[in-house]
Protein backbone atom coordinates (compact mmCIF):
# COMPACT_ATOMS: atom_id res chain seq x y z
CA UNK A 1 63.25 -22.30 60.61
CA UNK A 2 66.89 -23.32 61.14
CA UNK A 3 69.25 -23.25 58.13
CA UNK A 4 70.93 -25.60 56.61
CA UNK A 5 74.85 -25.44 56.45
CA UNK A 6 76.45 -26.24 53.71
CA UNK A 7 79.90 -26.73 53.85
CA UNK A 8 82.12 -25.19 51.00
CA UNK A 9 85.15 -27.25 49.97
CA UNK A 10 88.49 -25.12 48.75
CA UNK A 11 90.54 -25.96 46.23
CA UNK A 12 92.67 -27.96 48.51
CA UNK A 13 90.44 -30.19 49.59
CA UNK A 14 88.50 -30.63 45.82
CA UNK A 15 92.18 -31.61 44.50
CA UNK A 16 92.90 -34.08 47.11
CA UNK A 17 89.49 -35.23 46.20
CA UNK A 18 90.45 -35.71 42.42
CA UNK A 19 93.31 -37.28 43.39
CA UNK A 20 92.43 -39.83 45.22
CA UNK A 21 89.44 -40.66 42.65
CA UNK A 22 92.18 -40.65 39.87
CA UNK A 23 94.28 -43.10 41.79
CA UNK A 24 91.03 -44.90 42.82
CA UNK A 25 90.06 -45.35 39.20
CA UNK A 26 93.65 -46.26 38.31
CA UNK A 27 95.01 -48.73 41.22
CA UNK A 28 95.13 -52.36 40.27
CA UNK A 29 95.10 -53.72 43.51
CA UNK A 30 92.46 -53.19 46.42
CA UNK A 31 92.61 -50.21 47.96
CA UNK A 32 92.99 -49.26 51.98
CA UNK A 33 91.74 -45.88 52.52
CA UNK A 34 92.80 -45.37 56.01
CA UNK A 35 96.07 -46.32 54.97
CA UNK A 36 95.82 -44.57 51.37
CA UNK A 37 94.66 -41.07 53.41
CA UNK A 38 97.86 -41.44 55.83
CA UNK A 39 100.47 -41.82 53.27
CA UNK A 40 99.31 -39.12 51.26
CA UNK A 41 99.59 -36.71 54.36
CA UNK A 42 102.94 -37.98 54.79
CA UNK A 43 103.86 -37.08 51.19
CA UNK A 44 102.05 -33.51 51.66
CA UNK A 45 103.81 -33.13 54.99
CA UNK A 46 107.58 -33.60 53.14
CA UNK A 47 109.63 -30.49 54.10
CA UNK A 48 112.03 -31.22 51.34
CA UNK A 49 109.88 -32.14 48.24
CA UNK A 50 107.11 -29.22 48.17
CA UNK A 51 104.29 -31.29 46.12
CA UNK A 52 100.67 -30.75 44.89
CA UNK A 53 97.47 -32.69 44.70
CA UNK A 54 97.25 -32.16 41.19
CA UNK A 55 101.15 -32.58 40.52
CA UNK A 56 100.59 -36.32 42.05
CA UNK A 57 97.75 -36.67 39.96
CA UNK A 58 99.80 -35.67 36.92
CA UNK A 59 102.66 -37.73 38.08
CA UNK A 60 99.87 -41.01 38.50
CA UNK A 61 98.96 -40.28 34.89
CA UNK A 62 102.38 -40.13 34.02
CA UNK A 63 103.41 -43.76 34.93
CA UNK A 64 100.08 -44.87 33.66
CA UNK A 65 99.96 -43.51 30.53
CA UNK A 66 103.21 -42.74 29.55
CA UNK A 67 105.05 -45.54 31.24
CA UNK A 68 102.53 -48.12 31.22
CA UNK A 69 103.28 -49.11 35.03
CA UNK A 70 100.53 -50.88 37.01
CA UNK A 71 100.28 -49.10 40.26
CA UNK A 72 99.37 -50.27 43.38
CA UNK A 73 100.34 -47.33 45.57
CA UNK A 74 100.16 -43.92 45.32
CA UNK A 75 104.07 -43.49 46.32
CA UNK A 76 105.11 -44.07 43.10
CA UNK A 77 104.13 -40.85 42.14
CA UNK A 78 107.12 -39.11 44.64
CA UNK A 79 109.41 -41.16 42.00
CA UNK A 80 108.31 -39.93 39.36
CA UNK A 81 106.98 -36.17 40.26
CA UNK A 82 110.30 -34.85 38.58
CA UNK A 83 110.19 -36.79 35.29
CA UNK A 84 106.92 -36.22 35.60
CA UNK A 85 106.79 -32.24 35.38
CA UNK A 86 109.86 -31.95 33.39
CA UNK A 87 107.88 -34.14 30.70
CA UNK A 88 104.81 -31.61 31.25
CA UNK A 89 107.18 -28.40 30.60
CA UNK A 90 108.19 -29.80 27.93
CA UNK A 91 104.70 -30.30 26.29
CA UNK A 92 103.82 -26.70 27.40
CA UNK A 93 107.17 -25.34 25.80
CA UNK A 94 105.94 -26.99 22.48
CA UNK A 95 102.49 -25.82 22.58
CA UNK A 96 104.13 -22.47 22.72
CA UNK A 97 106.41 -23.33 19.46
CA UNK A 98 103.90 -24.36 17.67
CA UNK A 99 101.04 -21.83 18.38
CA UNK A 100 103.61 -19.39 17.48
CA UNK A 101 104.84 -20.54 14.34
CA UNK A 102 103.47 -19.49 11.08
CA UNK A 103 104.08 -20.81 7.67
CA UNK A 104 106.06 -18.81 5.59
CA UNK A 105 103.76 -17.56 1.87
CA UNK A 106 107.10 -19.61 0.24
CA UNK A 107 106.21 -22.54 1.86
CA UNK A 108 105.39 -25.69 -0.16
CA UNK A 109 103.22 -28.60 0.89
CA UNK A 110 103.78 -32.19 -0.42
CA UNK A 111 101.15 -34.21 -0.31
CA UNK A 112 102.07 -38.32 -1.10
CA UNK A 113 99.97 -40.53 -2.17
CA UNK A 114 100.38 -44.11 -1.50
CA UNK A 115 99.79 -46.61 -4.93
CA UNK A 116 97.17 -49.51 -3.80
């Protein structure tokens, strides 16, 4: 009985997966994969500009969410990979501030309380 292969994906391949799903689900235009599959290895292939699959993910979400862009290719996310991480170190240096802050026992609370 011959056995089946099954081929195992790495991580690699999984994120570039996600990310084109993500910009799949996000795109407003109609989407060429042929030509969607060679720009992205031309982004990947950048000697200057070291990027990830899930950084452009993050950086689609980015312009999405945060900017409220429309996209319509996947380029846009070279833009705005800097802004883009420099927004999510920021969110990660809060996170830190606030898991380790602790209220003080002298501490007061206000609570207001509108009149209807």
């Amino acid at each position: 009985m011959a056995q089946k292969k099954t081929k195992k994906t790495t991580k690699e391949q999984a994120d570039r997966k996600e990310l084109i799903d993500y910009f799949s689900k996000v795109c407003s235009g109609e989407i060429n994969y042929p030509n969607l599959q060679k720009t992205i290895n031309k982004i990947m292939s950048d000697d200057y500009v070291q990027y990830t699959y899930k950084g452009l993910e993050y950086a689609l979400w980015y312009a999405v969410v945060k900017k409220n862009m429309s996209i319509t290719s996947i380029s846009i996310a070279c833009y705005l990979y800097e802004e883009a991480r420099d927004y999510y170190q920021w969110q990660q240096r809060m996170k830190q501030q606030v898991a380790g802050w602790m209220p003080a026992d002298d501490d007061a609370v206000i609570v207001r309380h509108d009149k209807e």
